[in-house]
Protein backbone atom coordinates (compact mmCIF):
# COMPACT_ATOMS: atom_id res chain seq x y z
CA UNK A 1 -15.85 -274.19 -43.37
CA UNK A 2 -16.39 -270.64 -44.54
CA UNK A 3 -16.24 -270.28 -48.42
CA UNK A 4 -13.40 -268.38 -49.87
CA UNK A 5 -14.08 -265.02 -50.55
CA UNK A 6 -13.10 -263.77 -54.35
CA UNK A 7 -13.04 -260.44 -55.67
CA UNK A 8 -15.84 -258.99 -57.33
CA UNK A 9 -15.16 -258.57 -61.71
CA UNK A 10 -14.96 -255.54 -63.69
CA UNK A 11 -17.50 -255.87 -66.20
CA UNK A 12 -15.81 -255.47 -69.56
CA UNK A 13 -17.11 -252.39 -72.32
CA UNK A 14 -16.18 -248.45 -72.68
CA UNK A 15 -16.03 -245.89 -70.24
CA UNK A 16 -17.95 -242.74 -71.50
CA UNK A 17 -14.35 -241.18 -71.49
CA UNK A 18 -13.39 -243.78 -73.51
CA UNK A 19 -16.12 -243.54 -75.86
CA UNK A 20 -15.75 -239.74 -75.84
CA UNK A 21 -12.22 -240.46 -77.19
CA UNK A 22 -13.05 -242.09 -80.27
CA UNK A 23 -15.52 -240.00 -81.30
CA UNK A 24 -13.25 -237.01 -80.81
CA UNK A 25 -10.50 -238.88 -83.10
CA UNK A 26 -13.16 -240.15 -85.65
CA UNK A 27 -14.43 -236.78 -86.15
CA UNK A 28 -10.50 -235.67 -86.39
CA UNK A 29 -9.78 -238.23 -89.37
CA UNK A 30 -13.19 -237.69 -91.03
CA UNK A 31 -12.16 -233.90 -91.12
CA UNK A 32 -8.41 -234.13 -92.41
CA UNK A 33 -10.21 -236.70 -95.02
CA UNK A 34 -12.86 -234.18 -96.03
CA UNK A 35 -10.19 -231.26 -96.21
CA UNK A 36 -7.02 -232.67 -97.49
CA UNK A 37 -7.66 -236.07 -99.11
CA UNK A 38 -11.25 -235.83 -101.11
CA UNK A 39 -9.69 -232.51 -103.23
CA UNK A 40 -6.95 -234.83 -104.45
CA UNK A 41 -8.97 -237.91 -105.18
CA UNK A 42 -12.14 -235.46 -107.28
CA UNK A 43 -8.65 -234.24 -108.99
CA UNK A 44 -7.51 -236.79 -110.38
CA UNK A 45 -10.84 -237.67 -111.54
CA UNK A 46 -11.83 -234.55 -113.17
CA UNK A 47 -8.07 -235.18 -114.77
CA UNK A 48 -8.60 -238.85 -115.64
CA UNK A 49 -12.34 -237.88 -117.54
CA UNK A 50 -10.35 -234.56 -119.07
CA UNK A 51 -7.66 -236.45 -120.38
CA UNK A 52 -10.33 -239.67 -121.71
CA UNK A 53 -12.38 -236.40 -123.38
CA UNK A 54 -9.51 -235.20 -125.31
CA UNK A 55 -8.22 -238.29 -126.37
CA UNK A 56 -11.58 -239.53 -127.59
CA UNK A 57 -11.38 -236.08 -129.42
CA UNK A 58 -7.81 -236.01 -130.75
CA UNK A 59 -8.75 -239.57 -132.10
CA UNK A 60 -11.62 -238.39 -133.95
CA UNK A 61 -9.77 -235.40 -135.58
CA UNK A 62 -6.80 -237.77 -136.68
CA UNK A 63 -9.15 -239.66 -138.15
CA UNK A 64 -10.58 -236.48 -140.43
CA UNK A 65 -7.06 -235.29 -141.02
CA UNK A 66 -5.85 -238.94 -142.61
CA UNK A 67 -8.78 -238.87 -145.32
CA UNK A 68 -8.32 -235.42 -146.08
CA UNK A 69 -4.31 -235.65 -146.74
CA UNK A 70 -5.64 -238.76 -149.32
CA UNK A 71 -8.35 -237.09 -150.46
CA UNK A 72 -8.68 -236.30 -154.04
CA UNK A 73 -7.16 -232.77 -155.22
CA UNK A 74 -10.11 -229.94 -154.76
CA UNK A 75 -12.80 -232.48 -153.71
CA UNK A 76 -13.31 -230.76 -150.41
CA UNK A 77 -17.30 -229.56 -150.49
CA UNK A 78 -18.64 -228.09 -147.46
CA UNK A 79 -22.50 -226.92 -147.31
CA UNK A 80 -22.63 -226.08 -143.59
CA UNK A 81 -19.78 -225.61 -140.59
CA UNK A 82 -20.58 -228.59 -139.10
CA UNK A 83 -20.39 -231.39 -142.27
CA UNK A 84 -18.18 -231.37 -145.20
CA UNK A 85 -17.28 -233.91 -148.08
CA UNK A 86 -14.72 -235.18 -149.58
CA UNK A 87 -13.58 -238.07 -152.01
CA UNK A 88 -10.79 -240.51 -150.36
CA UNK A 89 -8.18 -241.69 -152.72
CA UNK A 90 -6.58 -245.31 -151.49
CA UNK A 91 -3.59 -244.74 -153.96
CA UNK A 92 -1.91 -242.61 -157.06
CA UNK A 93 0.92 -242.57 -159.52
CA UNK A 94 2.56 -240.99 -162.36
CA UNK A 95 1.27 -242.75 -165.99
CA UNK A 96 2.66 -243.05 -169.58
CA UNK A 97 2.10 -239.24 -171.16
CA UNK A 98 3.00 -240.66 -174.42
CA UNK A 99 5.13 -243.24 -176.69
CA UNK A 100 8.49 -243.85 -176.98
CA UNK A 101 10.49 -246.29 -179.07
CA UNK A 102 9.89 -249.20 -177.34
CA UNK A 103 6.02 -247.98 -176.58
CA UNK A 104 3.85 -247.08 -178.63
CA UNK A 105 0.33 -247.75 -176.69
CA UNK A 106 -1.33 -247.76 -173.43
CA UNK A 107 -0.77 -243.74 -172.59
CA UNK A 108 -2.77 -240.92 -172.26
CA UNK A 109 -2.87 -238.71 -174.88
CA UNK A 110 -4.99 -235.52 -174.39
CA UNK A 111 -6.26 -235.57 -177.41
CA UNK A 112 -8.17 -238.43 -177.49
CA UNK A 113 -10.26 -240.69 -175.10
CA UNK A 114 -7.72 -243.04 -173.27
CA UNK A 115 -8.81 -246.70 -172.11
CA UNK A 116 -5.47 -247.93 -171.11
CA UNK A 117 -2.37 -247.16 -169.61
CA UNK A 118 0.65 -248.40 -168.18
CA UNK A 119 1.65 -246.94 -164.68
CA UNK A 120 5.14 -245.77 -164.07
CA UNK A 121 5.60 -245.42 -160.57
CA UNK A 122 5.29 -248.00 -158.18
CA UNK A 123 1.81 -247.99 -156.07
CA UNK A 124 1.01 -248.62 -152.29
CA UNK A 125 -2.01 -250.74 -153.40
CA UNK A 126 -2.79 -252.55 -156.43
CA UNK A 127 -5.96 -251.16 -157.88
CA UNK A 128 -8.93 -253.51 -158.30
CA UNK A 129 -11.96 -253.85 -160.78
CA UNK A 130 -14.42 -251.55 -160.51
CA UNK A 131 -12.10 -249.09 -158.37
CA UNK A 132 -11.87 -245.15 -160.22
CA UNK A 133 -9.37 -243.55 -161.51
CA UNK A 134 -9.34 -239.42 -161.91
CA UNK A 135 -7.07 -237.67 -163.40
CA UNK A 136 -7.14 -233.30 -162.70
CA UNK A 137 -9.38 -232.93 -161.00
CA UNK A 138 -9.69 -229.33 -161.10
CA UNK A 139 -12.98 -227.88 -160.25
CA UNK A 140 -14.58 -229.38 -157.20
CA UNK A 141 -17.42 -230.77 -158.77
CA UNK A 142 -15.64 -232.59 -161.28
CA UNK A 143 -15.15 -236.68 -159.52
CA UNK A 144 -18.43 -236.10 -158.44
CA UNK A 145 -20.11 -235.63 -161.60
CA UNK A 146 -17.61 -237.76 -163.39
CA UNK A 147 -16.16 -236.06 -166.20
CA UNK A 148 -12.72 -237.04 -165.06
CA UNK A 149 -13.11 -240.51 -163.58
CA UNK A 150 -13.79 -243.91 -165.61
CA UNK A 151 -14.35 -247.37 -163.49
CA UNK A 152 -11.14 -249.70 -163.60
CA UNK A 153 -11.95 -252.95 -166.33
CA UNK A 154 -9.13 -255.01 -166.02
CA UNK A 155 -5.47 -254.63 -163.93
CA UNK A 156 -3.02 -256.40 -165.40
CA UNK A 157 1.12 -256.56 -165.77
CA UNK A 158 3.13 -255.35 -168.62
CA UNK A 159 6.59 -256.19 -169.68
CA UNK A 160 9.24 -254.46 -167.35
CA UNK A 161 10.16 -251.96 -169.75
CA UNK A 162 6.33 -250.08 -170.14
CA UNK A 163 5.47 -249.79 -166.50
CA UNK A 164 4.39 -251.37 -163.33
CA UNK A 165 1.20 -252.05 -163.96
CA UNK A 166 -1.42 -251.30 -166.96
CA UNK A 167 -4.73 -250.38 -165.76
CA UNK A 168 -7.97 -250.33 -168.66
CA UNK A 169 -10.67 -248.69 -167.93
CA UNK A 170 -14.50 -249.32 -169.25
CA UNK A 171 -15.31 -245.87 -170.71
CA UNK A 172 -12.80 -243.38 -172.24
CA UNK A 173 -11.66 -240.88 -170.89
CA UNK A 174 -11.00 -237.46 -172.24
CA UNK A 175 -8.05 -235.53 -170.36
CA UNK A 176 -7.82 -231.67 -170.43
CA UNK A 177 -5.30 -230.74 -172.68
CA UNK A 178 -3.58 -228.42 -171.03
CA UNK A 179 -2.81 -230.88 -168.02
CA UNK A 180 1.10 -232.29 -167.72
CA UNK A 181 1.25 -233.49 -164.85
CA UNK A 182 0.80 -237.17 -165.74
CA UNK A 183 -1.05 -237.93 -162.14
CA UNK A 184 -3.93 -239.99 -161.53
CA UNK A 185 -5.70 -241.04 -158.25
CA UNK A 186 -7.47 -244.67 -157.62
CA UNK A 187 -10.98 -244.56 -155.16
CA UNK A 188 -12.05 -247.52 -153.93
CA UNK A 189 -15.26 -248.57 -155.35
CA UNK A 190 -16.97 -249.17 -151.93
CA UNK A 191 -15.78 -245.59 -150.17
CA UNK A 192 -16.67 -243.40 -153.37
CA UNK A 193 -17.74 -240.36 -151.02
CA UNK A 194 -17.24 -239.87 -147.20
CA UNK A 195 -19.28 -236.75 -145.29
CA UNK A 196 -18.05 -235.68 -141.67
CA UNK A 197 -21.49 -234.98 -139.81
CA UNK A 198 -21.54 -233.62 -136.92
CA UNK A 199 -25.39 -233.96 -135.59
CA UNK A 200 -27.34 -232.64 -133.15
CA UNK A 201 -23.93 -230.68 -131.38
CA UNK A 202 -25.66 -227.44 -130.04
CA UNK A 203 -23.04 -225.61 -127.88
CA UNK A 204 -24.82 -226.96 -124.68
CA UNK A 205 -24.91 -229.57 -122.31
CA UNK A 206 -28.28 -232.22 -121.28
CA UNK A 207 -29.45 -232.27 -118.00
CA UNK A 208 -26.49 -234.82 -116.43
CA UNK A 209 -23.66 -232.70 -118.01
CA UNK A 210 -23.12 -234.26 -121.39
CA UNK A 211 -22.78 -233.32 -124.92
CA UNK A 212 -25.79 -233.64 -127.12
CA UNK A 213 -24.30 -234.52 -130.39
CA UNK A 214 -22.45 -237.15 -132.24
CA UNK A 215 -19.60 -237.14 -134.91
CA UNK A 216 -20.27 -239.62 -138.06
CA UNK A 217 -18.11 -240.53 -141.01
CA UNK A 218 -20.99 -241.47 -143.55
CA UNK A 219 -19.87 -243.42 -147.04
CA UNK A 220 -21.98 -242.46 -150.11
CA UNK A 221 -21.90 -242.53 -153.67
CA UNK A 222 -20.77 -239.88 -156.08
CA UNK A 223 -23.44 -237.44 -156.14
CA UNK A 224 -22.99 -234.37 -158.88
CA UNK A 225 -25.14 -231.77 -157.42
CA UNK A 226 -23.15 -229.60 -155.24
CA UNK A 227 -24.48 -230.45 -151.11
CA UNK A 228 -27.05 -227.64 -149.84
CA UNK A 229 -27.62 -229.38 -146.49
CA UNK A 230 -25.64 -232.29 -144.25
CA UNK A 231 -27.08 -235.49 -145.09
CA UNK A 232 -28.63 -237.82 -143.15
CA UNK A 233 -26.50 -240.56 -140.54
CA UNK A 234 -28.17 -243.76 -140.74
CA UNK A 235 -25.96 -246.51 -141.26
CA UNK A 236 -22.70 -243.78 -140.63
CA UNK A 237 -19.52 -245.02 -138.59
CA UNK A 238 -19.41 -243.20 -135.22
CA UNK A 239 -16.47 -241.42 -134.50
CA UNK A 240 -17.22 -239.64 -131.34
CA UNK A 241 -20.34 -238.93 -129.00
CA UNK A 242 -21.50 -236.52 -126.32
CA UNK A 243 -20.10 -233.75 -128.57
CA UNK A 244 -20.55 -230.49 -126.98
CA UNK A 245 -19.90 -228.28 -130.38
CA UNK A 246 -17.76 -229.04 -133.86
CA UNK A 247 -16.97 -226.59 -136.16
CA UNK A 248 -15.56 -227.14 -139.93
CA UNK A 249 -13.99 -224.06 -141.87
CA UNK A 250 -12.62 -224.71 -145.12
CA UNK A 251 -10.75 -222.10 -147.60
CA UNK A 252 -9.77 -223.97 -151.14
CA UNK A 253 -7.51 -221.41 -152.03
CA UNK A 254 -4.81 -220.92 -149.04
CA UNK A 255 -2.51 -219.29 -151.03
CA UNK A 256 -2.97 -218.85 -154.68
CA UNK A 257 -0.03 -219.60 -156.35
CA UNK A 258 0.64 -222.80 -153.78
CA UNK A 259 -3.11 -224.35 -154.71
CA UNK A 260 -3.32 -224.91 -151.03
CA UNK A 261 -6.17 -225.36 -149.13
CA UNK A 262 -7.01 -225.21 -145.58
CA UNK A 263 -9.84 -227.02 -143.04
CA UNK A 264 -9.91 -226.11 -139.65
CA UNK A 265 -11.69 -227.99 -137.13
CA UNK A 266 -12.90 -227.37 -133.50
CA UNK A 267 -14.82 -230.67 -131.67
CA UNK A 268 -15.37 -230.28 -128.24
CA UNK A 269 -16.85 -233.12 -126.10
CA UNK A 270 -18.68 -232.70 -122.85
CA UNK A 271 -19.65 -235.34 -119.89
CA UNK A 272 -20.31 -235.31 -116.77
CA UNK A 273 -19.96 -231.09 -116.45
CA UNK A 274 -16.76 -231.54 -118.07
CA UNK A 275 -15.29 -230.35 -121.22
CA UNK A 276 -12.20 -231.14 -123.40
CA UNK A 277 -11.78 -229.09 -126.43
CA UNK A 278 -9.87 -229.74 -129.68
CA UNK A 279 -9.06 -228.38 -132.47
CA UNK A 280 -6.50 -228.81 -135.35
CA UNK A 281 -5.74 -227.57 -138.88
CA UNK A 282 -5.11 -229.39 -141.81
CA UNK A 283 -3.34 -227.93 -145.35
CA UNK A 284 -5.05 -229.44 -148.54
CA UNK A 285 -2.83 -230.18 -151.34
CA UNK A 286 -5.35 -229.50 -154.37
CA UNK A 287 -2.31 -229.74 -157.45
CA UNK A 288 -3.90 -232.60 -159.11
């Protein structure tokens, strides 16, 4: 019997036309993707690490601008453009500027030391021992050296028809006679002083693209000698890094008659080659 004869098989793989093909159409999609697509995706990442560098700076700066609309009236001290210092009050109110018929104590009188007084106005946050009180400040250096500020003794609550509250204080205090407007400020005794630093911010960029400084909030105590220099960071609150340059201008006397100040600040923060500046002004109310 003669075997049966079957045809011979393809042998399966590419042609080289085949082959030629793809290459032609992987080249053709690399190319559109190189043209058309990798513009749109580095884009939106430039836009994503813009809009991450501005918050990060906005954040920062609404941070500054909160303590200095409760900062103490004309406590604004600022040795160099990039630091400045100021004294954070954590709540005010009007007090007792003398008796009436149904009181005859607790009230400041100019005229002599006061170590009590009844509050008239209802207060955001109860004072506690060993918090400050100041009452007008008027020259800068005043709070700091403490010739209008006495440490809180005792916080207690008078009958409904004196006041809110009635706050002593440990040392008396003498209040400018001239002064009516029956205002006082309370600092908490653990954030006496707080200094924006901005350190090591040059204007220029390291070697991968980023900012060489960083933005502190540093808590101090009172210190009466007016600041020649920033001071030092350690143990400061971080409030923004890779900080390309920050600028602080104050003017204490916006406007004479108003007794308005004025800070402007600048903070711009670099990384990666890019750069997101801020900046944002901020009126001081200094009518203590």
């Amino acid at each position: 019997m003669k075997p049966i004869a079957h045809p011979p098989r393809r042998q399966a793989g590419f042609t080289l036309i085949e082959l030629i093909i793809v290459l032609v159409l992987t080249t053709l999609i690399g190319a559109t993707v190189a043209i058309f697509v990798r513009p749109a995706i580095g884009a939106y990442t430039d836009t994503r690490v813009r809009a991450e560098l501005s918050d990060q700076a906005d954040t920062a700066l609404r941070r500054i601008v909160r303590d200095i609309r409760q900062a103490v009236p004309n406590s604004i001290r600022a040795p160099l453009p990039n630091c400045f210092e100021l004294v954070p009050a954590v709540a005010g109110g009007r007090y007792r500027m003398g008796p009436d018929a149904a009181n005859s104590a607790a009230y400041v009188d100019p005229s002599q030391q006061t170590t009590a007084f009844d509050v008239l106005t209802a207060m955001n946050r109860t004072p506690n021992v060993g918090d400050f009180v100041v009452i007008n400040n008027q020259n800068g250096n005043d709070v700091y050296a403490g010739t209008n500020r006495a440490a809180i003794t005792a916080v207690s609550t008078p009958a409904a028809t004196h006041g809110t509250l009635r706050i002593a204080i440990g040392s008396g205090l003498q209040i400018s006679p001239g002064y009516a407007g029956g205002r006082f400020q309370v600092v908490a005794s653990g954030q006496r002083s707080v200094f924006y630093v901005c350190s090591g911010a040059d204007g220029t960029l390291d070697s991968q693209g980023n900012g060489k400084g960083t933005l502190y909030r540093v808590t101090r105590d009172f210190n009466a000698t007016y600041p020649s220099a920033c001071p030092a960071t350690a143990g400061g609150t971080v409030l923004a890094t890779r900080v390309h340059t920050c600028n602080f201008i104050y003017t204490p006397n916006q406007g004479a008659t108003q007794q308005s100040g004025f800070l402007w600040m600048l903070l711009a923060i670099g990384r990666n080659g890019e750069t997101a500046t801020q900046s944002q002004g901020a009126h001081v109310t200094n009518t203590p």
